[in-house]
PDB file of N, CA and C in Angstrom:
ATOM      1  N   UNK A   1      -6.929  43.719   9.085  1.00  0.00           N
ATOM      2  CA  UNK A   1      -7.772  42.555   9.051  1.00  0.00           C
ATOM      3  C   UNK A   1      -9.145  42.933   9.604  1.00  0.00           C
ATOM      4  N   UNK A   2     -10.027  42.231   9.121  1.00  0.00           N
ATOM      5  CA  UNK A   2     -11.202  42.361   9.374  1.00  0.00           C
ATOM      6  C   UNK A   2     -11.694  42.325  10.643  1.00  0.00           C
ATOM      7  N   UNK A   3     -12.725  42.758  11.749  1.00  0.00           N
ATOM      8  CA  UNK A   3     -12.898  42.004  12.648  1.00  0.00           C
ATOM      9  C   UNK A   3     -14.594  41.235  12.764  1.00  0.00           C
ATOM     10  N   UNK A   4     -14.615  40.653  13.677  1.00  0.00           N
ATOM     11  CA  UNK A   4     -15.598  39.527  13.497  1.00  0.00           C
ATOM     12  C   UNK A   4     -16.165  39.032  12.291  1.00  0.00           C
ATOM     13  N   UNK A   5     -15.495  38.783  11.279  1.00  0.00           N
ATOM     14  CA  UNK A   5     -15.847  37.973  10.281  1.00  0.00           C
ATOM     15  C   UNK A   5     -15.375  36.216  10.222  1.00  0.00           C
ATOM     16  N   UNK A   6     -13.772  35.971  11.639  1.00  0.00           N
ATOM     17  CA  UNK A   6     -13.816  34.551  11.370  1.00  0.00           C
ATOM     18  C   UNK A   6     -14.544  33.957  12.415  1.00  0.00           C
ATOM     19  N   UNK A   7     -14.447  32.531  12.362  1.00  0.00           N
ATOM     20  CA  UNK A   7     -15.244  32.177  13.581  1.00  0.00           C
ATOM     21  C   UNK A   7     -14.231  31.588  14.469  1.00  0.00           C
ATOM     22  N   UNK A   8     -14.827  31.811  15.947  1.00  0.00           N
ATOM     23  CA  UNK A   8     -13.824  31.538  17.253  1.00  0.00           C
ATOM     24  C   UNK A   8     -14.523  30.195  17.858  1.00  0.00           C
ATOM     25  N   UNK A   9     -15.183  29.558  17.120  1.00  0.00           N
ATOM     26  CA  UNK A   9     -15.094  28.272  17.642  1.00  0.00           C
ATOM     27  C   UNK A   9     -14.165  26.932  16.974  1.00  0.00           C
ATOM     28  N   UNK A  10     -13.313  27.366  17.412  1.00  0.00           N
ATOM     29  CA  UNK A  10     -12.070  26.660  17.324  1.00  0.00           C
ATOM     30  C   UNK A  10     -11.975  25.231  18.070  1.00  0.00           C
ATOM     31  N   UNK A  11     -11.952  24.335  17.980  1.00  0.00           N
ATOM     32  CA  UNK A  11     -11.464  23.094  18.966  1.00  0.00           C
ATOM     33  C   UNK A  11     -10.619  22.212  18.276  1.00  0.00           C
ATOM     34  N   UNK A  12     -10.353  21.031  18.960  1.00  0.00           N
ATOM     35  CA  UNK A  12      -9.965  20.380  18.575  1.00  0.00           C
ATOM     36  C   UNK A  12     -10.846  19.134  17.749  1.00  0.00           C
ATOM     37  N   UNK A  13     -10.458  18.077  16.798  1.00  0.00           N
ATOM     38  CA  UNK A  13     -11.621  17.642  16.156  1.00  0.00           C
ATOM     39  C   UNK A  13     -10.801  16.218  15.733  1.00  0.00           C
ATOM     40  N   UNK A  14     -11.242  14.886  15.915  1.00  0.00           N
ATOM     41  CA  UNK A  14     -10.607  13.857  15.278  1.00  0.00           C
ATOM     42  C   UNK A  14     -11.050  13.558  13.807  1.00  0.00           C
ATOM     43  N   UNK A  15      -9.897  13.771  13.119  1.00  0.00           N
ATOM     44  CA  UNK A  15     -10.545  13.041  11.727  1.00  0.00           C
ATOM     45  C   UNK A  15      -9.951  11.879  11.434  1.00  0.00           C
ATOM     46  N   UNK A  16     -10.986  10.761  10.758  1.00  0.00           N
ATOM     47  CA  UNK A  16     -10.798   9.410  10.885  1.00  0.00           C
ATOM     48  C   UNK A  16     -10.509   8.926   9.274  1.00  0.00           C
ATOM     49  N   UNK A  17      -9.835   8.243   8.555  1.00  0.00           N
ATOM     50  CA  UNK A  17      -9.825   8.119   7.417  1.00  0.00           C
ATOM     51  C   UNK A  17     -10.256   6.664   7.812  1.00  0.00           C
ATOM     52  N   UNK A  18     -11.305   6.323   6.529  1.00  0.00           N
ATOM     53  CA  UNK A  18     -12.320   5.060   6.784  1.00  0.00           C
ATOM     54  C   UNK A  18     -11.512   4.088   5.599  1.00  0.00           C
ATOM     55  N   UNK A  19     -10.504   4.352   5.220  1.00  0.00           N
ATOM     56  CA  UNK A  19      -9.732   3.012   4.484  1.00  0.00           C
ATOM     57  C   UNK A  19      -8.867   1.945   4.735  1.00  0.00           C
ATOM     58  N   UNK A  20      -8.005   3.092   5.500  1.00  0.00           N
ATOM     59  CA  UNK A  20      -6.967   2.731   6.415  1.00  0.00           C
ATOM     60  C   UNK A  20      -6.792   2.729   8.151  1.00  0.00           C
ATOM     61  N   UNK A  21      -8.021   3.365   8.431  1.00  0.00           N
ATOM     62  CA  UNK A  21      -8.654   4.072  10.238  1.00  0.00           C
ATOM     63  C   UNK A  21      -7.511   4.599  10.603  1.00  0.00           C
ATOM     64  N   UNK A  22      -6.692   5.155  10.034  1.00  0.00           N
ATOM     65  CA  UNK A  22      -5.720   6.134  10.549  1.00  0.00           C
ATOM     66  C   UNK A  22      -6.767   7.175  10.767  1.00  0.00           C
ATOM     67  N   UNK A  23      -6.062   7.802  11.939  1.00  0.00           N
ATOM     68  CA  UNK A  23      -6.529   9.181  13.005  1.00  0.00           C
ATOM     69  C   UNK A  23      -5.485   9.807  13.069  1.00  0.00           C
ATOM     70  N   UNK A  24      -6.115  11.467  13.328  1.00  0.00           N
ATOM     71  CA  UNK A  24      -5.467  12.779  13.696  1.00  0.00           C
ATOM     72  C   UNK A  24      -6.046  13.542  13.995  1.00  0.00           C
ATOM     73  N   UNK A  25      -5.298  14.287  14.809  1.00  0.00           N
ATOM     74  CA  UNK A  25      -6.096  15.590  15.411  1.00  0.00           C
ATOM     75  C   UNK A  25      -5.969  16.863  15.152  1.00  0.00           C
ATOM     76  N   UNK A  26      -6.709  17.613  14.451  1.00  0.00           N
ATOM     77  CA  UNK A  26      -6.711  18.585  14.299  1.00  0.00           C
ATOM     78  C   UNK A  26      -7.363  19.709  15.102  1.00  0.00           C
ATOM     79  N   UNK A  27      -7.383  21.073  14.639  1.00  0.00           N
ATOM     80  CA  UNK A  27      -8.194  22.054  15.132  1.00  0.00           C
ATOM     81  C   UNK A  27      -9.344  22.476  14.038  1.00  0.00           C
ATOM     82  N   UNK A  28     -10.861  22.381  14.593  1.00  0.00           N
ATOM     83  CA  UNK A  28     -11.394  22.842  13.239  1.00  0.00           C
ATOM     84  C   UNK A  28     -13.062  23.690  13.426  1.00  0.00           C
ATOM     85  N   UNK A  29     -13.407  23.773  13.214  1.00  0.00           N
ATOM     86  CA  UNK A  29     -14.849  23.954  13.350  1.00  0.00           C
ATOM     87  C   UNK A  29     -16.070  23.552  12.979  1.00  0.00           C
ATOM     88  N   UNK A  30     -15.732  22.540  12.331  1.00  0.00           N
ATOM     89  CA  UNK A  30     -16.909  21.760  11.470  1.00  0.00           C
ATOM     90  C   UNK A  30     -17.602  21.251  12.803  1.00  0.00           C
ATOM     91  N   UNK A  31     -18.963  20.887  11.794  1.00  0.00           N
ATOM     92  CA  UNK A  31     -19.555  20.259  13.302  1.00  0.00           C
ATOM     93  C   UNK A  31     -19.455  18.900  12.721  1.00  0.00           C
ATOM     94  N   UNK A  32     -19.720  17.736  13.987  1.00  0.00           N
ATOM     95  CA  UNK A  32     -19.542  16.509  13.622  1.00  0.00           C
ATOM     96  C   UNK A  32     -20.690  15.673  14.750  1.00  0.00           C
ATOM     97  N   UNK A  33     -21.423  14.870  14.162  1.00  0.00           N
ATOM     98  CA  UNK A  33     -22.653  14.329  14.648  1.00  0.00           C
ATOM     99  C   UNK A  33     -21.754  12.821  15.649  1.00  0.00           C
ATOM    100  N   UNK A  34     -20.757  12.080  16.058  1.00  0.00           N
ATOM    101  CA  UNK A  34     -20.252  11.313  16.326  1.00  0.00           C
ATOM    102  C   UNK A  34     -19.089  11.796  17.118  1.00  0.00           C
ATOM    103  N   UNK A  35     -18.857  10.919  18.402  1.00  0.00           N
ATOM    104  CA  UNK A  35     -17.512  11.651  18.828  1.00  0.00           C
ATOM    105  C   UNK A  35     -16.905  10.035  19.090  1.00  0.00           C
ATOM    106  N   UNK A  36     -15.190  10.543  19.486  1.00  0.00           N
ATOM    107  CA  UNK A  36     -14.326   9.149  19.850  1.00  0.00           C
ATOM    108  C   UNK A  36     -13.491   9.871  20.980  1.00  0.00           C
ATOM    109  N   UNK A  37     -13.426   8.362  21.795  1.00  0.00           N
ATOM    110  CA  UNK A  37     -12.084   8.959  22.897  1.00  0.00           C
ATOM    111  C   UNK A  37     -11.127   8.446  23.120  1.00  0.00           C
ATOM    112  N   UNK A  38      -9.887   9.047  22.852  1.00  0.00           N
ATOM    113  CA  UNK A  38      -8.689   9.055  22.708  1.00  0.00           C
ATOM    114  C   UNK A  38      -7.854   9.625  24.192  1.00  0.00           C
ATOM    115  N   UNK A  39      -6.935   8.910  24.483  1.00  0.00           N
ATOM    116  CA  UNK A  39      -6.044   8.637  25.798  1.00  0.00           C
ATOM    117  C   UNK A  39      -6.972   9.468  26.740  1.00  0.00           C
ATOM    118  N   UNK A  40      -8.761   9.195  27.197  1.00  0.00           N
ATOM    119  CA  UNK A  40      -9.390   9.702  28.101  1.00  0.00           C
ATOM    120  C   UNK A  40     -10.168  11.461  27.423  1.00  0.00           C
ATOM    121  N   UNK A  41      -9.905  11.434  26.518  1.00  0.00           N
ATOM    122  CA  UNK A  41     -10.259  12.507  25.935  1.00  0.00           C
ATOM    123  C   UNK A  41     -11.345  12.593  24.905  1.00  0.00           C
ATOM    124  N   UNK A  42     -12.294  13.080  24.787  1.00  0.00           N
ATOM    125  CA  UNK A  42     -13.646  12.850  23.831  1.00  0.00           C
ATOM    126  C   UNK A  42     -13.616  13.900  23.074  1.00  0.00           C
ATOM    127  N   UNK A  43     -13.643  13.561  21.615  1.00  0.00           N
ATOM    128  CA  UNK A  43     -13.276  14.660  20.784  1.00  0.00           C
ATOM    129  C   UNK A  43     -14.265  14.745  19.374  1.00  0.00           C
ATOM    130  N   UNK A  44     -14.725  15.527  18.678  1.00  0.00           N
ATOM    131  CA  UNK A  44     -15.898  15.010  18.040  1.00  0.00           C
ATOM    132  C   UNK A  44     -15.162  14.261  16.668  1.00  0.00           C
ATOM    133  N   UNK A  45     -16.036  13.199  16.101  1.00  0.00           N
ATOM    134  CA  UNK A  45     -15.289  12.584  15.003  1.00  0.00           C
ATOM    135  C   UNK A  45     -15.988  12.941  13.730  1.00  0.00           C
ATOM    136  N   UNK A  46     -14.742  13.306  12.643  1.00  0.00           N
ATOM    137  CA  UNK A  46     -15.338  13.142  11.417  1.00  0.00           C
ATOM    138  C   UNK A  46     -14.976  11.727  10.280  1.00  0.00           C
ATOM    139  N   UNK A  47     -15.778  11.330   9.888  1.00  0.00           N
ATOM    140  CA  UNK A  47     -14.798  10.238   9.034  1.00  0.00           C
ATOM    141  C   UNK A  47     -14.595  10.650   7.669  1.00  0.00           C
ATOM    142  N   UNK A  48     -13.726  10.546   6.848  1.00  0.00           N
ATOM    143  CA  UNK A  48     -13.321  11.088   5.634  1.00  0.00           C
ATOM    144  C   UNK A  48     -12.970   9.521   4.615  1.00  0.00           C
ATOM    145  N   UNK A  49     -13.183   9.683   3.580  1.00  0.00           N
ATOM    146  CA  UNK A  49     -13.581   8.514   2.705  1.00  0.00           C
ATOM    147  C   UNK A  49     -11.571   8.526   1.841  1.00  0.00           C
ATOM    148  N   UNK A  50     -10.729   9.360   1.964  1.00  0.00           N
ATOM    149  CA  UNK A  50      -9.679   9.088   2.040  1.00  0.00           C
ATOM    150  C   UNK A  50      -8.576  10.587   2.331  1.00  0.00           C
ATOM    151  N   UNK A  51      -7.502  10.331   2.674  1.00  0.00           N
ATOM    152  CA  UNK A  51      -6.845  11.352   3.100  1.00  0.00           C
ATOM    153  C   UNK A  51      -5.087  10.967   2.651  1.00  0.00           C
ATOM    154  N   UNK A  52      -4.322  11.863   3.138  1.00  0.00           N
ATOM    155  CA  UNK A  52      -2.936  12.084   2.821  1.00  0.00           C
ATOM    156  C   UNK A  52      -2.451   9.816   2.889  1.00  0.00           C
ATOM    157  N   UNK A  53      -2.711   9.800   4.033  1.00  0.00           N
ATOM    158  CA  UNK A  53      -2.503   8.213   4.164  1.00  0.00           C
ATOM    159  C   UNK A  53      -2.796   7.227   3.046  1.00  0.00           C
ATOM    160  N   UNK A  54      -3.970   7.343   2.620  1.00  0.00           N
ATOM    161  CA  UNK A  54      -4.434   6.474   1.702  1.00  0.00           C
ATOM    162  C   UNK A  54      -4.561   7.181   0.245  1.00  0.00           C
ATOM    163  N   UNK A  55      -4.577   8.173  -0.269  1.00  0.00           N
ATOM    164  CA  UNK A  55      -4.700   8.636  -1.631  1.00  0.00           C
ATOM    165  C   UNK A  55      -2.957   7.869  -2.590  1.00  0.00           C
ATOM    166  N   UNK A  56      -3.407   7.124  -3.634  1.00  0.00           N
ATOM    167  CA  UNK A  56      -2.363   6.794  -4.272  1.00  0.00           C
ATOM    168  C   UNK A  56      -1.570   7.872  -5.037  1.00  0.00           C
ATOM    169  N   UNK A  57      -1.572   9.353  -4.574  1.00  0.00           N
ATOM    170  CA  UNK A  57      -0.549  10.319  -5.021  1.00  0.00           C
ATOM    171  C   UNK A  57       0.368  10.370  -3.593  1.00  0.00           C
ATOM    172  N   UNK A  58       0.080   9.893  -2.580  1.00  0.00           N
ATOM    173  CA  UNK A  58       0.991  10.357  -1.561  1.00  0.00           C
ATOM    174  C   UNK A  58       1.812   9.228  -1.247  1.00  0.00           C
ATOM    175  N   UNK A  59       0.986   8.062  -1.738  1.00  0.00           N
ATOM    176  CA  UNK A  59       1.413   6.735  -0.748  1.00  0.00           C
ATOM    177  C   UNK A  59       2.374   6.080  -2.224  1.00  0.00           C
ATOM    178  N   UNK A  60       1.778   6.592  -3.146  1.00  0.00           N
ATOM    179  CA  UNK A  60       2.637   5.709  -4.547  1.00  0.00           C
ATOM    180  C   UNK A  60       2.252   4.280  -5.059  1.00  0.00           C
ATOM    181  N   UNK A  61       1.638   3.843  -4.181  1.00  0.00           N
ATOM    182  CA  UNK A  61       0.461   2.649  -4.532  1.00  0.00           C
ATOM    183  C   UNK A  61      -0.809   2.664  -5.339  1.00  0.00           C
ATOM    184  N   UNK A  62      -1.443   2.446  -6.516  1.00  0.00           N
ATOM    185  CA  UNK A  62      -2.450   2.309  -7.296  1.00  0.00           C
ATOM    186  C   UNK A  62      -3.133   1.261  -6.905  1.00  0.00           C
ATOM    187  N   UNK A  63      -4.330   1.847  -6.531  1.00  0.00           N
ATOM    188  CA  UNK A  63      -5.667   0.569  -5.651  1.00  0.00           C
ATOM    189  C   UNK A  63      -6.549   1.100  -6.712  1.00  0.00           C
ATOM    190  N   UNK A  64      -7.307   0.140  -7.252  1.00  0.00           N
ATOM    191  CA  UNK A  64      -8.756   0.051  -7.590  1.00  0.00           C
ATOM    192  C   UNK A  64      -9.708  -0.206  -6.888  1.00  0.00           C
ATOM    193  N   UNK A  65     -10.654   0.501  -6.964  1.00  0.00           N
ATOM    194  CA  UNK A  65     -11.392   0.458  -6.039  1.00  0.00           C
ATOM    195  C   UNK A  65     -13.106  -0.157  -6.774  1.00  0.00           C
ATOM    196  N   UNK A  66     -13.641  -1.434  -7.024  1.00  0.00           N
ATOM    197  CA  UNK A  66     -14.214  -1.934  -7.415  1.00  0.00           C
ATOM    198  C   UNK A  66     -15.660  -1.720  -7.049  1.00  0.00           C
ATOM    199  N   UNK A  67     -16.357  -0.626  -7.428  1.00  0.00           N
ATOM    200  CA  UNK A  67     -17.955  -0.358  -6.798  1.00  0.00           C
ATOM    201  C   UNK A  67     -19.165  -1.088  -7.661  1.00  0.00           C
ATOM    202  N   UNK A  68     -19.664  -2.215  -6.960  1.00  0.00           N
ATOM    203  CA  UNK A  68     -20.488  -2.694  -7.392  1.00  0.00           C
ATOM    204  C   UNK A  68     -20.548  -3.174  -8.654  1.00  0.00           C
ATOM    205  N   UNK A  69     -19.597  -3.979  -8.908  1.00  0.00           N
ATOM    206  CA  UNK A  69     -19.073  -4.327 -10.281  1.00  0.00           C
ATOM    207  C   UNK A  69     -18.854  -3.661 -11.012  1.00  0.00           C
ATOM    208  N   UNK A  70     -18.757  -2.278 -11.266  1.00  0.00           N
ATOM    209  CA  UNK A  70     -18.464  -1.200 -12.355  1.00  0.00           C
ATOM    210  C   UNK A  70     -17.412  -1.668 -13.156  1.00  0.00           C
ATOM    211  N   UNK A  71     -15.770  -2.406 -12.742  1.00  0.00           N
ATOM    212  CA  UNK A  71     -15.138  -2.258 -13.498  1.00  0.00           C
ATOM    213  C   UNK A  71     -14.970  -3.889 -14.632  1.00  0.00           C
ATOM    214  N   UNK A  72     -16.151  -4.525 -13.495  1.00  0.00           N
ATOM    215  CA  UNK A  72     -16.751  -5.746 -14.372  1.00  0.00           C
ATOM    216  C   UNK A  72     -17.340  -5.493 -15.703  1.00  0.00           C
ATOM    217  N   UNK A  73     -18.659  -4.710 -15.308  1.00  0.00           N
ATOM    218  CA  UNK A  73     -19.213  -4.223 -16.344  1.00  0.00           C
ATOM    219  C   UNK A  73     -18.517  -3.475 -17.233  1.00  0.00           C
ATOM    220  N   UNK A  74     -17.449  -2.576 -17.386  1.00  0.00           N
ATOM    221  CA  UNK A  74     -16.844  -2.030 -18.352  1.00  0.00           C
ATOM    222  C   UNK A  74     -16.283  -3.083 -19.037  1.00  0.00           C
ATOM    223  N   UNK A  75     -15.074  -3.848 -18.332  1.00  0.00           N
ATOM    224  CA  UNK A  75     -14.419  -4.907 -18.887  1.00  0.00           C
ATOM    225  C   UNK A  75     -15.413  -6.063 -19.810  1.00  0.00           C
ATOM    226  N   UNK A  76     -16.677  -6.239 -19.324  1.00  0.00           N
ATOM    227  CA  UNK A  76     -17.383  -6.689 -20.499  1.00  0.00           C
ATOM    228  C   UNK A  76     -18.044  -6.193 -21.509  1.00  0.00           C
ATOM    229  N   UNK A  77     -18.404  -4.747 -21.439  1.00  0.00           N
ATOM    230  CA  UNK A  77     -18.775  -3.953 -22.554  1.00  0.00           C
ATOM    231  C   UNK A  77     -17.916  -3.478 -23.764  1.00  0.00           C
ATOM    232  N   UNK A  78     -16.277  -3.313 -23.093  1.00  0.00           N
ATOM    233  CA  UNK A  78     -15.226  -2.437 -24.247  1.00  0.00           C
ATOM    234  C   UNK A  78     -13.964  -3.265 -23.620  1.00  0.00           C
ATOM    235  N   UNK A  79     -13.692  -4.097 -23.013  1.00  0.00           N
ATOM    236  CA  UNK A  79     -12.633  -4.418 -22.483  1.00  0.00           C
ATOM    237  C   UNK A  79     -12.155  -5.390 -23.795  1.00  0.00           C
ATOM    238  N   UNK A  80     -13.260  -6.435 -24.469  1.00  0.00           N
ATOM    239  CA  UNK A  80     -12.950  -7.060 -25.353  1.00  0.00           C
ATOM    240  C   UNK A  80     -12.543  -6.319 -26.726  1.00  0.00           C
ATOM    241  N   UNK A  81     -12.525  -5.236 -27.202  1.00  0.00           N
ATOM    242  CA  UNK A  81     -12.791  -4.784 -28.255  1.00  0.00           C
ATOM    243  C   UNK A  81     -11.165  -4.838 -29.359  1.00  0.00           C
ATOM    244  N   UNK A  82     -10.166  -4.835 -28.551  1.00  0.00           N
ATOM    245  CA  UNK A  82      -9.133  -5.007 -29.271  1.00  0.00           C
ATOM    246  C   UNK A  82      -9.005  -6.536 -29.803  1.00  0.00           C
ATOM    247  N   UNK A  83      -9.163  -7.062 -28.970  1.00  0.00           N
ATOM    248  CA  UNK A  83      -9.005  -8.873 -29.365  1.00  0.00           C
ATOM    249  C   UNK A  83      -9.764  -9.310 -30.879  1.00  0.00           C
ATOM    250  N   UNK A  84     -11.021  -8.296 -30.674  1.00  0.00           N
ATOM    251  CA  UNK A  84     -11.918  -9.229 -32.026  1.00  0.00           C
ATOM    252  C   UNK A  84     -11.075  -8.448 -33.275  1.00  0.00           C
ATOM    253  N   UNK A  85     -10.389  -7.593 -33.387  1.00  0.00           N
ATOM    254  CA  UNK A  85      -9.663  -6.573 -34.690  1.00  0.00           C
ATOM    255  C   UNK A  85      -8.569  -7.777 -35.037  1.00  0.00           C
TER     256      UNK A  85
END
């Protein structure tokens, strides 16, 4: 194995999933501009937009997720198109 090519800043790191606010702790090195503290402990936070918890391949639940009317606007552009045939 190589030497000094990985990096040794290792810590610990909270990542936050922002759907469900489930938390965990990992070890990581990213940097993270925000921290949280947990049972007296300050740990830096990342938030992640979804993870093992909330992705509908793990959980088996299908959520739509409605951004700014997008699936409005489709449904009125092509949603009608079978009905008029």
């Amino acid at each position: 194995m190589k030497k000094e090519i990985h990096p040794n800043n290792y810590r610990p790191v909270v990542f936050k999933d922002m759907s469900n606010d489930e938390v965990f702790i990992s070890r990581s090195t990213i940097n993270a501009k925000e921290t949280i503290e947990i049972d007296g402990v300050t740990y830096p936070l990342v938030k992640l937009e979804i993870t093992n918890t909330s992705h509908p391949f793990y959980t088996g639940k299908q959520k739509l997720v409605d951004t700014a009317g997008r699936v409005d606007k489709f449904m009125s552009r092509y949603g009608n198109r079978n009905k008029n045939k």
